[in-house]
PDB file of N, CA and C in Angstrom:
ATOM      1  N   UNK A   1    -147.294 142.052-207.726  1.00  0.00           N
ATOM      2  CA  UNK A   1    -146.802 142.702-206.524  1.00  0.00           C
ATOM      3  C   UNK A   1    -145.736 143.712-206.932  1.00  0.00           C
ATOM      4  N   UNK A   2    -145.536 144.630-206.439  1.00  0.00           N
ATOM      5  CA  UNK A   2    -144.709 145.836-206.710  1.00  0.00           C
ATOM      6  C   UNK A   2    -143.550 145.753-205.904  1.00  0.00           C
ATOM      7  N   UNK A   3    -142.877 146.097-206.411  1.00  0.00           N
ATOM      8  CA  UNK A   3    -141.137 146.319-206.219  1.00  0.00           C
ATOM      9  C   UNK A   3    -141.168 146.746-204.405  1.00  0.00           C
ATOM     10  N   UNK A   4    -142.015 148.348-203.962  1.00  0.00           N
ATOM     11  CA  UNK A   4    -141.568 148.178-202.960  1.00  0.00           C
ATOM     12  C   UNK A   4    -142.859 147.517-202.004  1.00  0.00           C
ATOM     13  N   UNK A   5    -143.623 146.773-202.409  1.00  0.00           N
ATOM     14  CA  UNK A   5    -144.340 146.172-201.913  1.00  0.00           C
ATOM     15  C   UNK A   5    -143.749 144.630-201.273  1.00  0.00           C
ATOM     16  N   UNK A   6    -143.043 144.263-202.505  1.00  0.00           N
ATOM     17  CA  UNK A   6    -142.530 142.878-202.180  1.00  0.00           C
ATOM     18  C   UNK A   6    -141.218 143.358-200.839  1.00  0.00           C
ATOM     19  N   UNK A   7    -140.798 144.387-200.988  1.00  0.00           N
ATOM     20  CA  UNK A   7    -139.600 145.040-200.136  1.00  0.00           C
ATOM     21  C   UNK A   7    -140.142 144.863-198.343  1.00  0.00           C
ATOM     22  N   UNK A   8    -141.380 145.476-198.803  1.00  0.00           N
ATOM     23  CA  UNK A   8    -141.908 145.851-197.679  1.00  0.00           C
ATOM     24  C   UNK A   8    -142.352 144.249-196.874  1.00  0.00           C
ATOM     25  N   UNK A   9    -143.136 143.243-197.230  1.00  0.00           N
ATOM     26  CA  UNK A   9    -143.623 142.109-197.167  1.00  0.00           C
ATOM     27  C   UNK A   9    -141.800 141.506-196.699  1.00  0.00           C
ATOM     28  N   UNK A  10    -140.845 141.224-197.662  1.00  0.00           N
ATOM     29  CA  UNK A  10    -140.087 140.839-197.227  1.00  0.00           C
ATOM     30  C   UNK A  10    -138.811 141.053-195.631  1.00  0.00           C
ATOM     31  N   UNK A  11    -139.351 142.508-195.717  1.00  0.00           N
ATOM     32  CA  UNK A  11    -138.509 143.348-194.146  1.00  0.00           C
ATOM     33  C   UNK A  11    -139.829 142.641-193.059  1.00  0.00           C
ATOM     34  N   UNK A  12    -141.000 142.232-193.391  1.00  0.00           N
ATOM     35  CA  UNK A  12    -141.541 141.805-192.373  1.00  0.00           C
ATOM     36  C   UNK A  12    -141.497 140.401-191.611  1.00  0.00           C
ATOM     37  N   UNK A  13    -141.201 139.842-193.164  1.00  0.00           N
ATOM     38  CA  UNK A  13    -141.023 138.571-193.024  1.00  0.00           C
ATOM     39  C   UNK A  13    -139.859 138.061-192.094  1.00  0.00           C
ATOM     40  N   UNK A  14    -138.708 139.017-192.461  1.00  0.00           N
ATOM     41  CA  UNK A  14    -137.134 138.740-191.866  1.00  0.00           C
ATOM     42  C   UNK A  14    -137.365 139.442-190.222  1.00  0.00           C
ATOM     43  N   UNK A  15    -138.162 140.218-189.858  1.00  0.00           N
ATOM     44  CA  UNK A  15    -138.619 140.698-188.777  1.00  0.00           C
ATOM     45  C   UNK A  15    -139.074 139.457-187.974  1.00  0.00           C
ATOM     46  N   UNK A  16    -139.869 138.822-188.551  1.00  0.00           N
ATOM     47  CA  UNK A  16    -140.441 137.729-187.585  1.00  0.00           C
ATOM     48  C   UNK A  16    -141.889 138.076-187.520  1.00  0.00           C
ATOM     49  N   UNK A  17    -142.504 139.573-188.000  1.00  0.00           N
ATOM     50  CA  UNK A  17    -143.719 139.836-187.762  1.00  0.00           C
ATOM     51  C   UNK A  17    -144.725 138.967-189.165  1.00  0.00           C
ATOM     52  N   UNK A  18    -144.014 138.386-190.260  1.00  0.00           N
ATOM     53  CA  UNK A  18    -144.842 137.960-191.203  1.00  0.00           C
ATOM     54  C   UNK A  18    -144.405 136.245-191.393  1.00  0.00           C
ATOM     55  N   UNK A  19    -145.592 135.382-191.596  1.00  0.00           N
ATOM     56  CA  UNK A  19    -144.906 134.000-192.086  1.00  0.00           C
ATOM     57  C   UNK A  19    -144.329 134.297-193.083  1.00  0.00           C
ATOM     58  N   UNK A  20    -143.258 133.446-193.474  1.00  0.00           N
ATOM     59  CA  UNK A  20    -142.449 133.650-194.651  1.00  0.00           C
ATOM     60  C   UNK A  20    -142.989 133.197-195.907  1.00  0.00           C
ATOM     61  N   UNK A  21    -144.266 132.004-195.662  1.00  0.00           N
ATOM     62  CA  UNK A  21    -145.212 131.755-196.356  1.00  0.00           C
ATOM     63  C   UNK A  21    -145.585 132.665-197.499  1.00  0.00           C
ATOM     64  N   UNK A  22    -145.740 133.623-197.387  1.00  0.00           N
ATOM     65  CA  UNK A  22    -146.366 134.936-197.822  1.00  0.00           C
ATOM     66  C   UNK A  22    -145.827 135.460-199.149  1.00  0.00           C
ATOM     67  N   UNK A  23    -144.442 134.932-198.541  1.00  0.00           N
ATOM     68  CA  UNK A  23    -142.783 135.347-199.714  1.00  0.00           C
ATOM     69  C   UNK A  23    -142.941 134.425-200.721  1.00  0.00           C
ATOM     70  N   UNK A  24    -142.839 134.865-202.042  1.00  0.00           N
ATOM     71  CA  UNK A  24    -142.044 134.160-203.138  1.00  0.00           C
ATOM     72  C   UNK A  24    -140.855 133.099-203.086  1.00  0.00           C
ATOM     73  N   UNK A  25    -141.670 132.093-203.443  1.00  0.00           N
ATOM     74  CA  UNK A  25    -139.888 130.648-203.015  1.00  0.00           C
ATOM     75  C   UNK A  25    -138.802 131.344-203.364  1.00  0.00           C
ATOM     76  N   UNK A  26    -138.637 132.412-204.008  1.00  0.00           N
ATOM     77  CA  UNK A  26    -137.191 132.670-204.462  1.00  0.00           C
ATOM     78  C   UNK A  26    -136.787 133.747-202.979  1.00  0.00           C
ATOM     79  N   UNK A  27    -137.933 134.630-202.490  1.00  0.00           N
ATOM     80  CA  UNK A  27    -137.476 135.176-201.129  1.00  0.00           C
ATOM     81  C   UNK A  27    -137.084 134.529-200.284  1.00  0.00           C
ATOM     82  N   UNK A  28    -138.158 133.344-200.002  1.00  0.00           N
ATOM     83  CA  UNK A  28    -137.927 132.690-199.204  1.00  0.00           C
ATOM     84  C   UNK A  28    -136.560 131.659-199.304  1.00  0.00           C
ATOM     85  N   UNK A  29    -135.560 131.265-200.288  1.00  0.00           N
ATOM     86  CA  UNK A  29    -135.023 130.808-200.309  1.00  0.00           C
ATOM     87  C   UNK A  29    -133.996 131.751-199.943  1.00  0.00           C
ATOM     88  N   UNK A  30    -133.952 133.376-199.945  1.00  0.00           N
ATOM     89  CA  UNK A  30    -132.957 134.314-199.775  1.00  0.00           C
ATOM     90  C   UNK A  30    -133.328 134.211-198.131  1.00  0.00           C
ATOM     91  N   UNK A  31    -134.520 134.645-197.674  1.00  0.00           N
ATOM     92  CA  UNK A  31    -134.461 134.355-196.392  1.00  0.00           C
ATOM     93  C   UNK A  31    -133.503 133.475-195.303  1.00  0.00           C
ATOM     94  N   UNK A  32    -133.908 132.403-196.066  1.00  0.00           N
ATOM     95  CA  UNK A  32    -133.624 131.143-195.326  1.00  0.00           C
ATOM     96  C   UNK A  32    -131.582 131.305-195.176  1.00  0.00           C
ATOM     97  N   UNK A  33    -131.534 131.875-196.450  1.00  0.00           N
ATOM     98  CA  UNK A  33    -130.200 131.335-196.757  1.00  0.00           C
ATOM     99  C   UNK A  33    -129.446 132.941-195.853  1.00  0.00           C
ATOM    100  N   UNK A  34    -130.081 134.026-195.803  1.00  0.00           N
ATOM    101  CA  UNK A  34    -129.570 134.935-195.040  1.00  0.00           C
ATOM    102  C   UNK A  34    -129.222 134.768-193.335  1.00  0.00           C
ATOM    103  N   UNK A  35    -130.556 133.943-193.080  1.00  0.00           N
ATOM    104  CA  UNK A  35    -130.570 133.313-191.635  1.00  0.00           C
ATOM    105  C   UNK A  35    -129.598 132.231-191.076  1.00  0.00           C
ATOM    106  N   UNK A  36    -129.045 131.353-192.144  1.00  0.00           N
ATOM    107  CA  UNK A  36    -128.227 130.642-192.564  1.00  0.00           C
ATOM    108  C   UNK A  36    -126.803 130.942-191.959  1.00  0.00           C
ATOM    109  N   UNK A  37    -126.604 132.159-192.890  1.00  0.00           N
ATOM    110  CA  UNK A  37    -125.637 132.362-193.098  1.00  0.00           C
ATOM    111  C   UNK A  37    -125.103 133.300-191.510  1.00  0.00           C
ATOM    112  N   UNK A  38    -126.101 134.211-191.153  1.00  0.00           N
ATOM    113  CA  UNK A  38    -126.125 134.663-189.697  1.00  0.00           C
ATOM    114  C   UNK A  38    -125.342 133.666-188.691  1.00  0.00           C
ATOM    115  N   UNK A  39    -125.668 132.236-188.975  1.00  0.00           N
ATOM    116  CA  UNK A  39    -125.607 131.186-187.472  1.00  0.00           C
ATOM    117  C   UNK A  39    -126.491 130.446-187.266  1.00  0.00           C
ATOM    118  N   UNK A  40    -127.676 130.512-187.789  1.00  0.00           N
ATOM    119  CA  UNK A  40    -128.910 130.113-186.931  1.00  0.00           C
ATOM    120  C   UNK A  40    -128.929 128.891-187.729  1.00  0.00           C
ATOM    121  N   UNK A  41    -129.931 128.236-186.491  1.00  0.00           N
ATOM    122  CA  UNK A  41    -129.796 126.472-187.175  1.00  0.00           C
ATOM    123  C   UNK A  41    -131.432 126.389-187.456  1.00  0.00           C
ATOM    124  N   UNK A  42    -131.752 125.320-188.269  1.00  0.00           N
ATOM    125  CA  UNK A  42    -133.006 124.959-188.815  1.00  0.00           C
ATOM    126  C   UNK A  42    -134.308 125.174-187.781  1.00  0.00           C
ATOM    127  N   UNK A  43    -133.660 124.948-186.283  1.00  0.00           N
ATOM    128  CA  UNK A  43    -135.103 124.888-185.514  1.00  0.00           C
ATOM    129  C   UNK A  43    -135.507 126.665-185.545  1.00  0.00           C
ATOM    130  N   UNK A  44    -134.071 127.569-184.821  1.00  0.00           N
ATOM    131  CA  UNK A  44    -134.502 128.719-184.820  1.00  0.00           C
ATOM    132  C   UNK A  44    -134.965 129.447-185.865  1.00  0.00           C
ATOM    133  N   UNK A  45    -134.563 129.457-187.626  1.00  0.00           N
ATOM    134  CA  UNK A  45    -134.967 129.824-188.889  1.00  0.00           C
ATOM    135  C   UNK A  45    -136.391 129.357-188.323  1.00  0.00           C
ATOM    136  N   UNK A  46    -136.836 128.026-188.269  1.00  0.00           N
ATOM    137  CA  UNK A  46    -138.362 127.983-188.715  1.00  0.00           C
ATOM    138  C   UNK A  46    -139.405 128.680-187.490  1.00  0.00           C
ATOM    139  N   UNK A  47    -138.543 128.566-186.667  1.00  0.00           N
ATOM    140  CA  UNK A  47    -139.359 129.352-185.295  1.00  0.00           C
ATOM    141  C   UNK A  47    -139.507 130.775-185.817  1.00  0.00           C
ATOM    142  N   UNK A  48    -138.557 131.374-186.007  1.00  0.00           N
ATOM    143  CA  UNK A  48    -138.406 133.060-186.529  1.00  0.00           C
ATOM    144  C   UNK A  48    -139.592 133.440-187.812  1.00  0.00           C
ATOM    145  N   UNK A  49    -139.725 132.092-189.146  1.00  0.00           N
ATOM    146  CA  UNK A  49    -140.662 132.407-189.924  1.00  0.00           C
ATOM    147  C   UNK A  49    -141.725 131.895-190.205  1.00  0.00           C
ATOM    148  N   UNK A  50    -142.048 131.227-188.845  1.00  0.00           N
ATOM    149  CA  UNK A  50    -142.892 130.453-188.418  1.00  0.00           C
ATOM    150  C   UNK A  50    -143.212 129.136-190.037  1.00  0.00           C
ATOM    151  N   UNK A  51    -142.189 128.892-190.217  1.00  0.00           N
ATOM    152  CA  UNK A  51    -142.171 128.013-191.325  1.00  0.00           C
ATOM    153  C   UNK A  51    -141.859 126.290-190.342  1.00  0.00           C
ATOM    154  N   UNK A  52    -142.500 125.362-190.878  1.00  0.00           N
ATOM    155  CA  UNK A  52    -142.176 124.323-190.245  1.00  0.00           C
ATOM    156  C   UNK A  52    -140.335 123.624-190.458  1.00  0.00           C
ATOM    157  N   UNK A  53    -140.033 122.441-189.689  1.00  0.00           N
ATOM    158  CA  UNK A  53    -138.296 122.495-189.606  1.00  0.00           C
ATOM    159  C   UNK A  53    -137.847 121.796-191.172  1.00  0.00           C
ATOM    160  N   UNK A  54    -139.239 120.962-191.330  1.00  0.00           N
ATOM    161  CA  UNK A  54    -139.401 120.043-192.698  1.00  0.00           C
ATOM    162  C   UNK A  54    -139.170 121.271-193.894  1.00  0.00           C
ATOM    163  N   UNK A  55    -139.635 122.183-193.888  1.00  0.00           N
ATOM    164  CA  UNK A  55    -139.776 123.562-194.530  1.00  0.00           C
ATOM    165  C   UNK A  55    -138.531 123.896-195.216  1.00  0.00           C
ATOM    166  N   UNK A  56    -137.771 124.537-194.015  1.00  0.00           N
ATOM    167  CA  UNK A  56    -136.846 125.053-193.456  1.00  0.00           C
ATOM    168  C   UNK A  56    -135.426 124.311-194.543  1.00  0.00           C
ATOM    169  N   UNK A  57    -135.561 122.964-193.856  1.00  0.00           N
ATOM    170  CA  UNK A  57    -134.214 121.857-194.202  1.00  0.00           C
ATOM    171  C   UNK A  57    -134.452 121.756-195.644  1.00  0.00           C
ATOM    172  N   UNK A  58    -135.492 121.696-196.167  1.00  0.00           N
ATOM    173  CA  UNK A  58    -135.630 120.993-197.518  1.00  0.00           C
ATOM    174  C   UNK A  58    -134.956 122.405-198.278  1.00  0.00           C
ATOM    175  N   UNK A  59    -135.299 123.732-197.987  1.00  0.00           N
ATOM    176  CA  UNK A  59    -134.939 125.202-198.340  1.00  0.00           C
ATOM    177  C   UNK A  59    -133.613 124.636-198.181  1.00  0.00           C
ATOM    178  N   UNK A  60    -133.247 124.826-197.296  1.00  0.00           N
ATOM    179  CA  UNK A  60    -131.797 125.121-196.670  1.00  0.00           C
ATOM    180  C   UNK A  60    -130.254 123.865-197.699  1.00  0.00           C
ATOM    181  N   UNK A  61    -131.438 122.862-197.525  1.00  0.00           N
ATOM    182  CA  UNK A  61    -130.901 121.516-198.425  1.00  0.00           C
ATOM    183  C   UNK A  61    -130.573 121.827-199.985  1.00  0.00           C
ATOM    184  N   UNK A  62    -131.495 122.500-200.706  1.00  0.00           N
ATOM    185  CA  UNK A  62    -132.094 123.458-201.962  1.00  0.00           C
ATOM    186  C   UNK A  62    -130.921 123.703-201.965  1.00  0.00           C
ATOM    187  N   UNK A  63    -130.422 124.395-201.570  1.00  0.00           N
ATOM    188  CA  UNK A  63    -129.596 125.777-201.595  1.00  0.00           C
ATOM    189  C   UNK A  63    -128.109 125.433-201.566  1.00  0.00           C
ATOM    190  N   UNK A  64    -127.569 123.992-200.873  1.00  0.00           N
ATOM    191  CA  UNK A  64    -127.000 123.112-200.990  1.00  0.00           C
ATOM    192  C   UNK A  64    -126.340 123.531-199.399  1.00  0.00           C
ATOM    193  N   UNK A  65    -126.332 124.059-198.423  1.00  0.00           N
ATOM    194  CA  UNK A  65    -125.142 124.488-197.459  1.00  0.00           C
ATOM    195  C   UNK A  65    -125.834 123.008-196.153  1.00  0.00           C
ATOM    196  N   UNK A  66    -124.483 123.393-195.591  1.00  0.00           N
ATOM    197  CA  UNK A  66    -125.314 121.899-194.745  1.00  0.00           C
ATOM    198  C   UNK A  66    -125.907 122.744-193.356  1.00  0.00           C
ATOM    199  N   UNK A  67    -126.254 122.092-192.586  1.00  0.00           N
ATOM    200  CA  UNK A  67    -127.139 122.547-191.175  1.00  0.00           C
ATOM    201  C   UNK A  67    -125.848 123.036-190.427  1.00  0.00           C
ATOM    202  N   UNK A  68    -126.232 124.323-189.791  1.00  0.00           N
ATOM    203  CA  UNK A  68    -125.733 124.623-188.621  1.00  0.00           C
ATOM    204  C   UNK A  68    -125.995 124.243-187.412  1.00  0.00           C
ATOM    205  N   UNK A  69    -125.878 123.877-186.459  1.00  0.00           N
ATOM    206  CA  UNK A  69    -125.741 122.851-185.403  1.00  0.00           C
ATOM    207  C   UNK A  69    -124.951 123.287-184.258  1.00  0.00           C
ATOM    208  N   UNK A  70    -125.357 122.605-182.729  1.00  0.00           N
ATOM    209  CA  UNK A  70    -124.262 123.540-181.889  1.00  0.00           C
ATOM    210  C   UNK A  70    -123.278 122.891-181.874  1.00  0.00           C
ATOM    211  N   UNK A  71    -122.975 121.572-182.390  1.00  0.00           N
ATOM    212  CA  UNK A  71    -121.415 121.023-182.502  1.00  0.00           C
ATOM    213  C   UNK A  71    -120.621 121.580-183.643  1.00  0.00           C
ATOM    214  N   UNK A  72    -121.524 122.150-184.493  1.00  0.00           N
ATOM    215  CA  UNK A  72    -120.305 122.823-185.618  1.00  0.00           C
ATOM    216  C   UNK A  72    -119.969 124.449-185.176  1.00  0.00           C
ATOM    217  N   UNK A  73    -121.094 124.832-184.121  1.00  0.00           N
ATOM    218  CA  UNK A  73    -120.917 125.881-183.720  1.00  0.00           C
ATOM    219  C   UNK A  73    -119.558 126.012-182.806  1.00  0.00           C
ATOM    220  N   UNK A  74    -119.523 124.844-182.225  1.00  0.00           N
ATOM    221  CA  UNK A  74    -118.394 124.522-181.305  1.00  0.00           C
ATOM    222  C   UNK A  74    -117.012 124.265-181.993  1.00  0.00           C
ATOM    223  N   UNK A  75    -117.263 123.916-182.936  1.00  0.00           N
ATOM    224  CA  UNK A  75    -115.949 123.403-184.018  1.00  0.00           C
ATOM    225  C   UNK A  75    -115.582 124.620-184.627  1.00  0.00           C
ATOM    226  N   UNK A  76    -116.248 125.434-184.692  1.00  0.00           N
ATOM    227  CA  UNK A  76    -115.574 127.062-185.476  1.00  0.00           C
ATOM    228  C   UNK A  76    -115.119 128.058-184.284  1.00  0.00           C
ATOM    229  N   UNK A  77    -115.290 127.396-183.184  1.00  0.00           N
ATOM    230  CA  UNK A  77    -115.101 128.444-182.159  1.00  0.00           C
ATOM    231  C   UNK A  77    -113.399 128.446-181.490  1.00  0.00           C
TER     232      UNK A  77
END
């Protein structure tokens, strides 16, 4: 896959128009962890890349950060 091929595949993916499936575990672990880092909690990430929540957590777990949640959302507010 080519440089701006994978570019291109990946802006779709983060769009919501591509499963994230599609992506390289190492995108997909940037994905996950960009969505992450946005706010979003495990259900909305897997809804957005149409990745399942099992998916999602085990990525997100990977990566080591813990779940965002609306009680921690509430605790930073």
């Amino acid at each position: 896959m080519t440089p701006a091929t994978r570019r291109r595949l990946y802006a779709a993916c983060r769009a919501g128009n591509m499963p994230a499936e599609a992506l390289p575990p190492a995108d997909r672990e940037r994905l996950v962890d960009e969505l992450w880092a946005a706010g979003w909690t495990d259900v909305e990430i897997a809804t957005h890349t149409h990745m399942s929540t099992y998916t999602t957590a085990r990525i997100r777990a990977r990566l080591g950060v813990p779940p965002n949640t609306a009680q921690a959302r509430k605790k930073l507010a």
